[in-house]
Protein backbone atom coordinates (compact mmCIF):
# COMPACT_ATOMS: atom_id res chain seq x y z
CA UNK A 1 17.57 -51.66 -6.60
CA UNK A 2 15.50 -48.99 -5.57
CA UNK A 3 18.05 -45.99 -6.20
CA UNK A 4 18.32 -47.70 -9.74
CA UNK A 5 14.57 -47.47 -10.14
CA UNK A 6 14.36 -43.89 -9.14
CA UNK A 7 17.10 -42.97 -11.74
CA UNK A 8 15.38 -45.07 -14.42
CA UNK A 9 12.12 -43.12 -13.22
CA UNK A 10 13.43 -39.78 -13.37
CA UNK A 11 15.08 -40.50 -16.88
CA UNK A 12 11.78 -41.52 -18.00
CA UNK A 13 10.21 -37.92 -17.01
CA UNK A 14 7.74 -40.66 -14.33
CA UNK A 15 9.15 -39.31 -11.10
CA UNK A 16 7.18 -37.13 -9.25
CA UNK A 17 9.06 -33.49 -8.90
CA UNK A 18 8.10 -31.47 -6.40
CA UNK A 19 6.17 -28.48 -6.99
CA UNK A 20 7.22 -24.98 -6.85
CA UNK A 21 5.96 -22.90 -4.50
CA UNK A 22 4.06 -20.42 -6.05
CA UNK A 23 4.79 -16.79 -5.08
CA UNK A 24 2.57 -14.29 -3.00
CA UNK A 25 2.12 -11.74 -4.71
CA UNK A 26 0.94 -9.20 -1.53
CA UNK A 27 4.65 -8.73 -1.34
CA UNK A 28 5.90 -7.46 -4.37
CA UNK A 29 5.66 -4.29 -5.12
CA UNK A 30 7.09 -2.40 -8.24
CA UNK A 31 7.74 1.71 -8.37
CA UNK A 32 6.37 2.96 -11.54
CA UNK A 33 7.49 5.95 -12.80
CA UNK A 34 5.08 8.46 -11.86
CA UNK A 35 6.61 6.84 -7.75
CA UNK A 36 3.31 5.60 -7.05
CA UNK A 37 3.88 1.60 -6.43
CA UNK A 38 2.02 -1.72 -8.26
CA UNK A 39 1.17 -4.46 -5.75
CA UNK A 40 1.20 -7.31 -6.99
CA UNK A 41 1.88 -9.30 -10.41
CA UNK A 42 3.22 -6.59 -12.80
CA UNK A 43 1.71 -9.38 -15.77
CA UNK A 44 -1.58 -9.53 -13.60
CA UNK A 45 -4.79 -9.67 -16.07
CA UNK A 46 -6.84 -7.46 -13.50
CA UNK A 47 -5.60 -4.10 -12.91
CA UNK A 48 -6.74 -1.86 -10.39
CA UNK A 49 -5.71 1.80 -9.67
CA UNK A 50 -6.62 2.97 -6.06
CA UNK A 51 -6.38 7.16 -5.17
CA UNK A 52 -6.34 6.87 -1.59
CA UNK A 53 -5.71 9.37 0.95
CA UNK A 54 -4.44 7.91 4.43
CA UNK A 55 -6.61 10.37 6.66
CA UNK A 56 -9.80 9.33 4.42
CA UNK A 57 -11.93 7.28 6.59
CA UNK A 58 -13.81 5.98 3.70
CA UNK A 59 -10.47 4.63 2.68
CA UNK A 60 -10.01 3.54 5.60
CA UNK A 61 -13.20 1.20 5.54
CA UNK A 62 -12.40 -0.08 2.09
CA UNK A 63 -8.96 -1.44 2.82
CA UNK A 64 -10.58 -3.02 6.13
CA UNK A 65 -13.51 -4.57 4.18
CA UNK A 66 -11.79 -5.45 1.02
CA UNK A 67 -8.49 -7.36 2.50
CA UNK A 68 -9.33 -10.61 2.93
CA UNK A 69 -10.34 -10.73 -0.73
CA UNK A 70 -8.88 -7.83 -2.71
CA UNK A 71 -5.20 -8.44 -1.20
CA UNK A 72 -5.24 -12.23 0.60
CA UNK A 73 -7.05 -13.82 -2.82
CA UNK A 74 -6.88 -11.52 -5.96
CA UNK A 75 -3.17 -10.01 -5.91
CA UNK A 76 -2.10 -13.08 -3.78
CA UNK A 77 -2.87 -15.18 -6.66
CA UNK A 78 -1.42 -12.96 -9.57
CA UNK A 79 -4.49 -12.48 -11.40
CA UNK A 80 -4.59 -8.93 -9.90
CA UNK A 81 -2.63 -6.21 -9.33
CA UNK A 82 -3.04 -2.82 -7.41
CA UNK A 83 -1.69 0.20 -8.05
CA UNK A 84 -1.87 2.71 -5.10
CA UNK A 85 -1.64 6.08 -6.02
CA UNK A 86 -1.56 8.81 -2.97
CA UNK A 87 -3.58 12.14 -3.07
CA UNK A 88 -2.15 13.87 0.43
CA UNK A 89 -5.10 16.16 2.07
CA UNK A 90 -3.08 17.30 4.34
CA UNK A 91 -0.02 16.99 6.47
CA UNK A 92 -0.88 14.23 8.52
CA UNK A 93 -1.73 11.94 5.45
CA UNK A 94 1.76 12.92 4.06
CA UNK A 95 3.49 11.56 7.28
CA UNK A 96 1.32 8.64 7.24
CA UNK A 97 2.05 8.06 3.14
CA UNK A 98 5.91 8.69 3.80
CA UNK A 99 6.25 6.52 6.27
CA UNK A 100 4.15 3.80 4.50
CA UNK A 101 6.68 4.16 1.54
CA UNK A 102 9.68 3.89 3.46
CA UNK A 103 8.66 0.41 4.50
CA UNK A 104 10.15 -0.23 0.89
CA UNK A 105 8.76 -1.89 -2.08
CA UNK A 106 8.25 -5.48 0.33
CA UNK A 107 6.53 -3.86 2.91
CA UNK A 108 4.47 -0.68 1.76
CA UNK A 109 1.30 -2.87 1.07
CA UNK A 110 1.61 -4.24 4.78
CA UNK A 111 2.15 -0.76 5.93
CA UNK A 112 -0.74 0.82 4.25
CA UNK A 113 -2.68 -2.22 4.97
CA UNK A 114 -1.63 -1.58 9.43
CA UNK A 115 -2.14 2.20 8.98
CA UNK A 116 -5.76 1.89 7.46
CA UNK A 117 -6.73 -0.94 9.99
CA UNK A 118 -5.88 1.43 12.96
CA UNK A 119 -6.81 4.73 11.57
CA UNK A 120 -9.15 5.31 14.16
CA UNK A 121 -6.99 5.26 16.27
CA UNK A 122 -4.20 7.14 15.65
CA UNK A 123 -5.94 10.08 13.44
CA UNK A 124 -7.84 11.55 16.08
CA UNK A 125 -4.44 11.70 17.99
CA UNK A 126 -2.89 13.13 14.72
CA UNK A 127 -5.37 15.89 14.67
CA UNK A 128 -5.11 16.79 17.86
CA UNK A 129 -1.55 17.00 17.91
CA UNK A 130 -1.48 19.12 14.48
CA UNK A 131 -4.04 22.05 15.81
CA UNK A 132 -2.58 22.35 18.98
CA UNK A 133 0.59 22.66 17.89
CA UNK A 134 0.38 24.25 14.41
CA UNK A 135 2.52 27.53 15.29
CA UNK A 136 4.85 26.05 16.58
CA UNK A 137 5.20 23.14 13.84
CA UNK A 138 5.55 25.93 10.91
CA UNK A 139 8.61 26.98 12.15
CA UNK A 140 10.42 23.31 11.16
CA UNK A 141 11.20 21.61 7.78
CA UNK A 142 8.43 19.72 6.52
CA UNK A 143 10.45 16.15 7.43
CA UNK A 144 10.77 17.40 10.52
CA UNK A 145 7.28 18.68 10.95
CA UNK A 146 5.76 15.08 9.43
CA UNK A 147 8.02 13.58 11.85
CA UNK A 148 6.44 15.34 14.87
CA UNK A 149 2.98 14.76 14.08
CA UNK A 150 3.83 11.28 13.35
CA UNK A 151 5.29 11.17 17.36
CA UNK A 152 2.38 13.03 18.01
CA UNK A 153 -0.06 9.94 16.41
CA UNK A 154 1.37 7.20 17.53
CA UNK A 155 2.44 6.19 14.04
CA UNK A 156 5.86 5.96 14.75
CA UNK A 157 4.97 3.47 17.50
CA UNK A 158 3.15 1.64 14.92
CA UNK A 159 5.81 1.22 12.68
CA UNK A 160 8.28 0.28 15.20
CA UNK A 161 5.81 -2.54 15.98
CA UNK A 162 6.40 -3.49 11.56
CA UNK A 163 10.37 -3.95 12.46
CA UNK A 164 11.30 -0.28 11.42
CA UNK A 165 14.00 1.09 13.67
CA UNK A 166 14.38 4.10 15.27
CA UNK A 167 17.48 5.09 12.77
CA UNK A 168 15.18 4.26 9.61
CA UNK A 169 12.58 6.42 10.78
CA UNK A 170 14.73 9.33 11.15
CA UNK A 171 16.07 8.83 7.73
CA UNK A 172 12.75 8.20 6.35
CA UNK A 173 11.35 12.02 7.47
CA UNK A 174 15.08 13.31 6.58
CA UNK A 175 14.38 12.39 2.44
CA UNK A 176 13.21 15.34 1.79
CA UNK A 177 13.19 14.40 -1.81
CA UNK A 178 10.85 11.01 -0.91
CA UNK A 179 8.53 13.81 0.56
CA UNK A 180 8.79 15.78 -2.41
CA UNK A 181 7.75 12.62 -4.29
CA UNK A 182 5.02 12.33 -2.81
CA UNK A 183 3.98 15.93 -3.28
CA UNK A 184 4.54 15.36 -6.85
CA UNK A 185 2.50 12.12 -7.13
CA UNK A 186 -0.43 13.71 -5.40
CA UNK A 187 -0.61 16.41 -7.55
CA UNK A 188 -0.75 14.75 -10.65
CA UNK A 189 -3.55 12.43 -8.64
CA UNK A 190 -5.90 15.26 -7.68
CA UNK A 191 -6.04 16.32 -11.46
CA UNK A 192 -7.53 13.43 -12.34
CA UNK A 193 -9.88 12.64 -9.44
CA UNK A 194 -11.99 14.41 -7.03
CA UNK A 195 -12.53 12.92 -4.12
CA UNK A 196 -10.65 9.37 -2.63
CA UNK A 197 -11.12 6.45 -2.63
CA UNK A 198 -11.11 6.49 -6.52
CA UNK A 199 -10.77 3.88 -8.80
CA UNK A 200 -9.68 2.96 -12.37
CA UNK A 201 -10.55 -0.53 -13.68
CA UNK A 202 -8.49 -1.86 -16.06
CA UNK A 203 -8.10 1.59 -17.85
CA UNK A 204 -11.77 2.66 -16.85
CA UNK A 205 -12.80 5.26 -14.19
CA UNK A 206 -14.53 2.98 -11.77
CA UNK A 207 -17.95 4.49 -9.82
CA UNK A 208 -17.06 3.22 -6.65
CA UNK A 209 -20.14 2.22 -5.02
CA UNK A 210 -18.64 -0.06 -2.11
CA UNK A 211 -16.71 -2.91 -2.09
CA UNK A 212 -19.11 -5.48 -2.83
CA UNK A 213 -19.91 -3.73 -5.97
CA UNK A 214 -16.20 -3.45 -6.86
CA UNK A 215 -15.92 -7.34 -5.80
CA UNK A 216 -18.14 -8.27 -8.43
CA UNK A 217 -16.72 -6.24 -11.18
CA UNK A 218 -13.41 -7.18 -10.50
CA UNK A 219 -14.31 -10.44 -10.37
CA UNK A 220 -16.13 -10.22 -14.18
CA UNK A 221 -12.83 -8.62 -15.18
CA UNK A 222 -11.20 -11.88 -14.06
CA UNK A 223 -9.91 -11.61 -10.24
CA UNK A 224 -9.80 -14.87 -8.58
């Protein structure tokens, strides 16, 4: 009797169906064409372009305060998406920034997001390592220079901790055409801004004045 009700139910359109699972939208991540990568819902209504620099330390403090909200409510919800555009400053940011990309399009927002929240404590390491051994370093390919200093850092280490293996790390400072990338993408990022972080706000240069300001105005824009 009951299995008849159900059917009668469902043929009806009365049953309850259960609800699908809506996606998280921290893990997507879509390559645009300039390489730089889109966090997020591609369709999102809020769009956000960050310049960020991984040696930046004011970066560094914007990803740390803006997580919870930017990242674990706005993109996680699909009203907002980020686009994360690297300007390199120097050769320790480019091994942080490769690395970060060869976590892939599921992981580079959880790689930036681990680099930033222990930047102080692998970039004074990274610095270190860089002026002491400078000479010596300009002798190698770039991969194999980024490489080093990313030994040197500790960011290796944290990586390893992420699931990367030993095998995709090597590979990831062999692509010397990622790395080239990268170069590119910075480049084209340092013509249009001056200093990082820098924003653009739904097709509008953004004065960043600190995340709480940006919190509002993204959340006028529409974030939720």
């Amino acid at each position: 009797m009951k299995r008849w009700l159900a059917v009668l139910l469902v043929m009806l359109g009365l049953a309850a169906l259960p609800a699908a699972a809506a996606p998280d939208w921290t893990t997507v991540a879509t390559k645009t064409a300039s390489g730089a990568y889109v966090i997020g819902n591609p369709k999102a209504k809020v769009k956000l372009i960050e310049y960020l620099s991984y040696t930046c330390p004011h970066c560094g403090a914007f990803s740390v305060e803006s997580a919870a909200t930017l990242k674990g409510k706005f993109v996680k919800s699909g009203s907002t998406s980020i686009e994360l555009r690297n300007a390199v400053r120097d050769r320790v940011d480019l091994a942080a920034a490769q690395l970060a990309r060869c976590a892939g399009p599921k992981g580079v927002s959880a790689a930036t997001d681990a680099i930033f929240a222990q930047q102080q404590s692998w970039l004074p390491r990274a610095i270190d390592y860089d002026q002491i051994n400078a000479a010596r370093l300009a002798g190698y390919p770039i991969g194999a220079q980024l490489k080093k200093i990313a030994t040197g850092a500790g960011l290796d280490d944290l990586m390893r901790a992420r699931g990367m293996t030993d095998a995709t790390i090597d590979a990831c400072f062999a692509d010397e055409a990622g790395i080239a990338a990268i170069a590119t993408l910075s480049d084209a990022s340092w013509k249009a801004v001056r200093s990082t972080p820098s924003f653009v706000l739904d097709g509008k240069p953004y004065e960043y004045k600190g995340w709480a300001d940006l919190e509002t105005a993204l959340r006028a824009a529409g974030a939720h």
